[in-house]
C-alpha atoms as a PDB file:
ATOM      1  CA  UNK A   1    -127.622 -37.158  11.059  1.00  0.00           C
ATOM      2  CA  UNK A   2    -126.226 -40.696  12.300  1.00  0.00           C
ATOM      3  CA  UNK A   3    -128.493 -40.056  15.399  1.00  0.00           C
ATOM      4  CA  UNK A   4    -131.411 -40.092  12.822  1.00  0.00           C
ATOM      5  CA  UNK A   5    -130.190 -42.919  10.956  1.00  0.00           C
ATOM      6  CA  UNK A   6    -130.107 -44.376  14.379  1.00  0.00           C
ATOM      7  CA  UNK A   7    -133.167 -43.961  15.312  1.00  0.00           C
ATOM      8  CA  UNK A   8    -134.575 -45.072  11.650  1.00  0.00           C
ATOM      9  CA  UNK A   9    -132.252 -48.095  12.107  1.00  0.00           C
ATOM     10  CA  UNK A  10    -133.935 -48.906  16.083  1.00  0.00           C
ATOM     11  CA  UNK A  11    -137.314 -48.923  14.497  1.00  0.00           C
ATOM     12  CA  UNK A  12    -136.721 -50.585  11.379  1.00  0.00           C
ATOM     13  CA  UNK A  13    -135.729 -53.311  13.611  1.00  0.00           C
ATOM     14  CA  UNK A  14    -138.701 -53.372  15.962  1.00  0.00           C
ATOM     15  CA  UNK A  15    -141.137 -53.011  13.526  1.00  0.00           C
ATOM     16  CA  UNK A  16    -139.464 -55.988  11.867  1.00  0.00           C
ATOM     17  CA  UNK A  17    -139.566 -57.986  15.225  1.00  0.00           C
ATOM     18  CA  UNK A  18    -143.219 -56.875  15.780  1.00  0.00           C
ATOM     19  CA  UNK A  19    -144.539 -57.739  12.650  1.00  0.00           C
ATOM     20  CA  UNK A  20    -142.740 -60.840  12.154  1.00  0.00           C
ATOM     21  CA  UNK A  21    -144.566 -61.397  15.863  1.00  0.00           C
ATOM     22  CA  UNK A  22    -147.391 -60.528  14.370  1.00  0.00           C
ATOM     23  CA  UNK A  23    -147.311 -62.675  11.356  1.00  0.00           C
ATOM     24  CA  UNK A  24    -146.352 -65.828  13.139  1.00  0.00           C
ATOM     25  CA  UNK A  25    -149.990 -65.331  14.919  1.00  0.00           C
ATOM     26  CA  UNK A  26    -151.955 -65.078  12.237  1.00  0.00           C
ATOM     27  CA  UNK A  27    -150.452 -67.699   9.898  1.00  0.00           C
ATOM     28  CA  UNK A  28    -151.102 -70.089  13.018  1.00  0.00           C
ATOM     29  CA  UNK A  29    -154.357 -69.435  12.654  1.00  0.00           C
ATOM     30  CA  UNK A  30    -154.741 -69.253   8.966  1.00  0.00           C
ATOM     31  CA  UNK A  31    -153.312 -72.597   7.466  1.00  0.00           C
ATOM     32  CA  UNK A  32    -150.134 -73.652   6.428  1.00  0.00           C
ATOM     33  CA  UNK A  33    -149.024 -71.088   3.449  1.00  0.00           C
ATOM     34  CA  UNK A  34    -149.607 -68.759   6.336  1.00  0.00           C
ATOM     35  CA  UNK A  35    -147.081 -70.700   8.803  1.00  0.00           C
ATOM     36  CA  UNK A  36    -144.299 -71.045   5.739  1.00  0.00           C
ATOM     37  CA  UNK A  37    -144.679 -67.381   5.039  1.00  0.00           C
ATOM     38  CA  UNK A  38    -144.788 -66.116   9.026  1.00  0.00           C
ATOM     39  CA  UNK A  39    -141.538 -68.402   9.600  1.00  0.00           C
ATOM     40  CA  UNK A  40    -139.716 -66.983   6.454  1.00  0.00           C
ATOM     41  CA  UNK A  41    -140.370 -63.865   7.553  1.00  0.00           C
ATOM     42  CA  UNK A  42    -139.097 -64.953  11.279  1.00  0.00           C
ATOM     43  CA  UNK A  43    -136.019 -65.797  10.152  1.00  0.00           C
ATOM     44  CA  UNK A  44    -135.692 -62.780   7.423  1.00  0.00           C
ATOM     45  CA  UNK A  45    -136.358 -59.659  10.385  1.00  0.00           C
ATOM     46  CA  UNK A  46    -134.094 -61.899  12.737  1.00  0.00           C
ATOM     47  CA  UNK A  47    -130.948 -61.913  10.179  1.00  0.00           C
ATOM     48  CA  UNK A  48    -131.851 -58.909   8.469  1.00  0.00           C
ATOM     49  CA  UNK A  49    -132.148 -56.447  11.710  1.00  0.00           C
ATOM     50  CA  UNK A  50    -128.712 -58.262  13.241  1.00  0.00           C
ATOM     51  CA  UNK A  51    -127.486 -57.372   9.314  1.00  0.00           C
ATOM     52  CA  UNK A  52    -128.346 -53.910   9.181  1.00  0.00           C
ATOM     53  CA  UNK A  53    -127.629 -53.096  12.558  1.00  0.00           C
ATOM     54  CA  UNK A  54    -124.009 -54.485  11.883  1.00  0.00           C
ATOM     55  CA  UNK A  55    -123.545 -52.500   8.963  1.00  0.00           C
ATOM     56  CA  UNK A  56    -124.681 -49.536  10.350  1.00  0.00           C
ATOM     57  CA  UNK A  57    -122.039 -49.592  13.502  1.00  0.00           C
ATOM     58  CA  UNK A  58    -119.408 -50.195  10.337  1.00  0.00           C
ATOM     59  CA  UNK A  59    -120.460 -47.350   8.951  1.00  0.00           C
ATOM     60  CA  UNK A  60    -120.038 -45.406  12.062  1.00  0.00           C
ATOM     61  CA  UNK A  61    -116.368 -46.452  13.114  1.00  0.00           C
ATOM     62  CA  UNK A  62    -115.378 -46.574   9.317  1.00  0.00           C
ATOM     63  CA  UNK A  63    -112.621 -44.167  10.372  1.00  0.00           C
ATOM     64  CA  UNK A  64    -111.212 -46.328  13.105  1.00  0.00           C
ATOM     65  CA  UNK A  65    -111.255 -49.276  10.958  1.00  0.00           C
ATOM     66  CA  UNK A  66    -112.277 -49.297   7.785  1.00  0.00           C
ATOM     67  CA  UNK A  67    -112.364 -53.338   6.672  1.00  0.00           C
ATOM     68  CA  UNK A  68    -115.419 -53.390   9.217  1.00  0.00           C
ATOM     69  CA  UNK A  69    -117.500 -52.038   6.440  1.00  0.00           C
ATOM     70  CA  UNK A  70    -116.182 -55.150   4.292  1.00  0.00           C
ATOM     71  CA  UNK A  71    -117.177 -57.476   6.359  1.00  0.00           C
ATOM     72  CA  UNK A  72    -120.445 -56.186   7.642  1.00  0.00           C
ATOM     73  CA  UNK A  73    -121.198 -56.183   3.877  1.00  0.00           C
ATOM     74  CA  UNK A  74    -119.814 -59.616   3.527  1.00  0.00           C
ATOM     75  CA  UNK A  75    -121.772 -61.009   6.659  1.00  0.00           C
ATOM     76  CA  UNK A  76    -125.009 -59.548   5.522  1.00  0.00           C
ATOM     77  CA  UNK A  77    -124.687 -60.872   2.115  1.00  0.00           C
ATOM     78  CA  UNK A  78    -124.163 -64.444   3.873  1.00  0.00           C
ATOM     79  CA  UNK A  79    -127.348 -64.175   5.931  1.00  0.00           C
ATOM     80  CA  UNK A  80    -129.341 -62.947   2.806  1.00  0.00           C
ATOM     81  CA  UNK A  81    -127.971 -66.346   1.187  1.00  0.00           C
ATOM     82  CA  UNK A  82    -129.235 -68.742   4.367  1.00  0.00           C
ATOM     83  CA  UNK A  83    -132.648 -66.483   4.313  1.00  0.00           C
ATOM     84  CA  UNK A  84    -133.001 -67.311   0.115  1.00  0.00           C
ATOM     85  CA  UNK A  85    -132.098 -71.318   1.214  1.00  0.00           C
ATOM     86  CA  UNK A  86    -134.940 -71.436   3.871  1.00  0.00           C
ATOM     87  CA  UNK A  87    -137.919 -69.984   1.919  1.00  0.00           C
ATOM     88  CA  UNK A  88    -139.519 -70.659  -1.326  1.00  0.00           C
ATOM     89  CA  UNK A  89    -142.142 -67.707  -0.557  1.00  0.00           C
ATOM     90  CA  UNK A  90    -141.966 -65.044  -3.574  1.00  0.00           C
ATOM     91  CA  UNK A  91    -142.729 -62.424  -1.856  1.00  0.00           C
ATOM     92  CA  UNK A  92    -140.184 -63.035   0.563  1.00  0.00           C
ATOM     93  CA  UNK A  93    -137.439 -63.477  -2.109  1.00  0.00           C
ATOM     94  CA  UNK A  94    -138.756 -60.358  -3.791  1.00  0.00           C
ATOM     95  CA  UNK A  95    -137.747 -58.795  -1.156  1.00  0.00           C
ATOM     96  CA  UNK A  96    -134.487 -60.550   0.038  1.00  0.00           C
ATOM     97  CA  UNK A  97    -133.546 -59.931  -3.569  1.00  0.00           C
ATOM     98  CA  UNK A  98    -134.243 -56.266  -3.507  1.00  0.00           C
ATOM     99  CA  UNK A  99    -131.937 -56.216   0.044  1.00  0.00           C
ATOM    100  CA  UNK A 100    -129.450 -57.762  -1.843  1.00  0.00           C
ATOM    101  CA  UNK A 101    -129.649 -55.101  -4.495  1.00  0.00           C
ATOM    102  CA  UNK A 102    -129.051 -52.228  -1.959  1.00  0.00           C
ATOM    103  CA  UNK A 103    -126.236 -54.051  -0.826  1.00  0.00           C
ATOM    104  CA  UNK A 104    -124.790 -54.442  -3.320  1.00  0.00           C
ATOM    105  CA  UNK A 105    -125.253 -50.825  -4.057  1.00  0.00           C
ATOM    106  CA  UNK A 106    -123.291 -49.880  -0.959  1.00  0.00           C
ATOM    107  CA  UNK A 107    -120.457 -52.283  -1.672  1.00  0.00           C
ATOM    108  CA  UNK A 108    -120.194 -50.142  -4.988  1.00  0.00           C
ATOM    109  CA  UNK A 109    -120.065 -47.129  -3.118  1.00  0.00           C
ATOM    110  CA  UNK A 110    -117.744 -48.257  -0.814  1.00  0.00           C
ATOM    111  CA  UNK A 111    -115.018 -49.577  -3.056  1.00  0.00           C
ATOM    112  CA  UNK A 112    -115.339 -46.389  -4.757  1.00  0.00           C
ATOM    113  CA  UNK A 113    -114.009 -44.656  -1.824  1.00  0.00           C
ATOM    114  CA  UNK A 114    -117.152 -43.707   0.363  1.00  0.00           C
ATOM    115  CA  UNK A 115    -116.150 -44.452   3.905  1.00  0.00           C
ATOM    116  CA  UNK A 116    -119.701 -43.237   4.788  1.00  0.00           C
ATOM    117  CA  UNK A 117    -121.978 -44.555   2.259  1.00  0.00           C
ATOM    118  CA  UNK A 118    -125.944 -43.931   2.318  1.00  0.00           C
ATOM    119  CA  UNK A 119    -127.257 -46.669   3.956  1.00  0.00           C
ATOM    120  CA  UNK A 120    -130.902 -45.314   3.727  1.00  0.00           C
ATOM    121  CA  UNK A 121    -131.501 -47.673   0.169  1.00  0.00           C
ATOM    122  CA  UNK A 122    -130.956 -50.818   2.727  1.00  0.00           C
ATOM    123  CA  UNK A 123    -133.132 -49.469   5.496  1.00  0.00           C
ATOM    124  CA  UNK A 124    -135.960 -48.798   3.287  1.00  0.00           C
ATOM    125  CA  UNK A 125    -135.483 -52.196   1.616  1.00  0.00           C
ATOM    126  CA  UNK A 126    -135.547 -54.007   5.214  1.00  0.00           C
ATOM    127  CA  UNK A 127    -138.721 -51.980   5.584  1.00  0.00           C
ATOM    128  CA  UNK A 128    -140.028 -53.427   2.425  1.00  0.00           C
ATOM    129  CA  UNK A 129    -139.270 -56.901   3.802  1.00  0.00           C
ATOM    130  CA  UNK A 130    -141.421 -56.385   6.740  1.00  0.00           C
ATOM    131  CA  UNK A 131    -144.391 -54.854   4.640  1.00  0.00           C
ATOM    132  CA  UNK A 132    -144.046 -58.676   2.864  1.00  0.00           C
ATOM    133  CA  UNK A 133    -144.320 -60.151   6.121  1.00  0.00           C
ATOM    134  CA  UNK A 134    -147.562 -58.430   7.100  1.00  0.00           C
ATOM    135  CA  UNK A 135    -150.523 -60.454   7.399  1.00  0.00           C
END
C-alpha cells in the first residue's frame, strides 16, 4: 500500500514538473495571460510536489515521530499561502483552494487520532492543479 501511494506520489510529481514544463512553452508562445498562468503554475507544481512529498514521508515515520505530520501539514499550508500571494489566475486558485481543502481534511483526521491518514484526497487535488496548468 505505501509502495503504491509511493509510486502515485513519484508521478504526481513528474507529471506536475512536466506539465508545468510544458506550460511555460506554450504560454511563451501564446501572449502574456499565457506567461502569468505557465509561471503560476511553475511555482504551484514546484511547492506543491516538495509539499506533498513532505507530507507523505510524515505520514510514513508517523510512528517514530509523530509532530512530523504537524508540521508537514503546517509547511504545506505555508507554501499554499505564498502560491495564493503570487497568482491572481482563477483557475490556479481554484485549485490551490481545493489543495487547501484536502489539507485541511487531513489535519482533521489527524487531530482525531489517525497517525496514518488518507492522503489520496491531496494527491488527487495536486493532480487537479496540474490539469489547470495544462495548455
Amino acid at each position: 500500500m505505501a509502495a503504491s501511494r509511493h509510486r502515485r506520489l513519484r508521478r504526481t510529481t513528474v507529471t506536475a514538473a512536466t506539465v508545468a514544463a510544458v506550460a511555460l512553452t506554450a504560454g511563451l508562445t501564446t501572449g502574456c495571460d499565457a506567461v502569468d498562468k505557465a509561471l503560476d503554475c511553475v511555482q504551484a507544481a514546484d511547492a506543491i510536489a516538495d509539499s506533498v512529498t513532505a507530507l507523505q514521508q510524515a505520514v510514513e515515520n508517523a510512528s517514530n515521530d509523530p509532530t512530523q505530520l504537524e508540521e508537514s501539514l503546517d509547511s504545506i499550508d505555508k507554501n499554499l499561502d505564498k502560491i495564493g500571494d503570487k497568482t491572481d489566475n482563477a483557475d490556479v486558485n481554484t485549485a490551490v483552494d481545493d489543495l487547501g481543502k484536502a489539507v485541511e481534511n487531513v489535519r482533521t483526521s489527524v487531530e482525531n487520532g489517525d497517525n496514518t491518514p488518507d492522503l489520496s484526497p491531496v494527491t488527487d487535488a495536486a493532480g487537479e492543479l496540474t490539469k489547470v496548468c495544462t495548455p
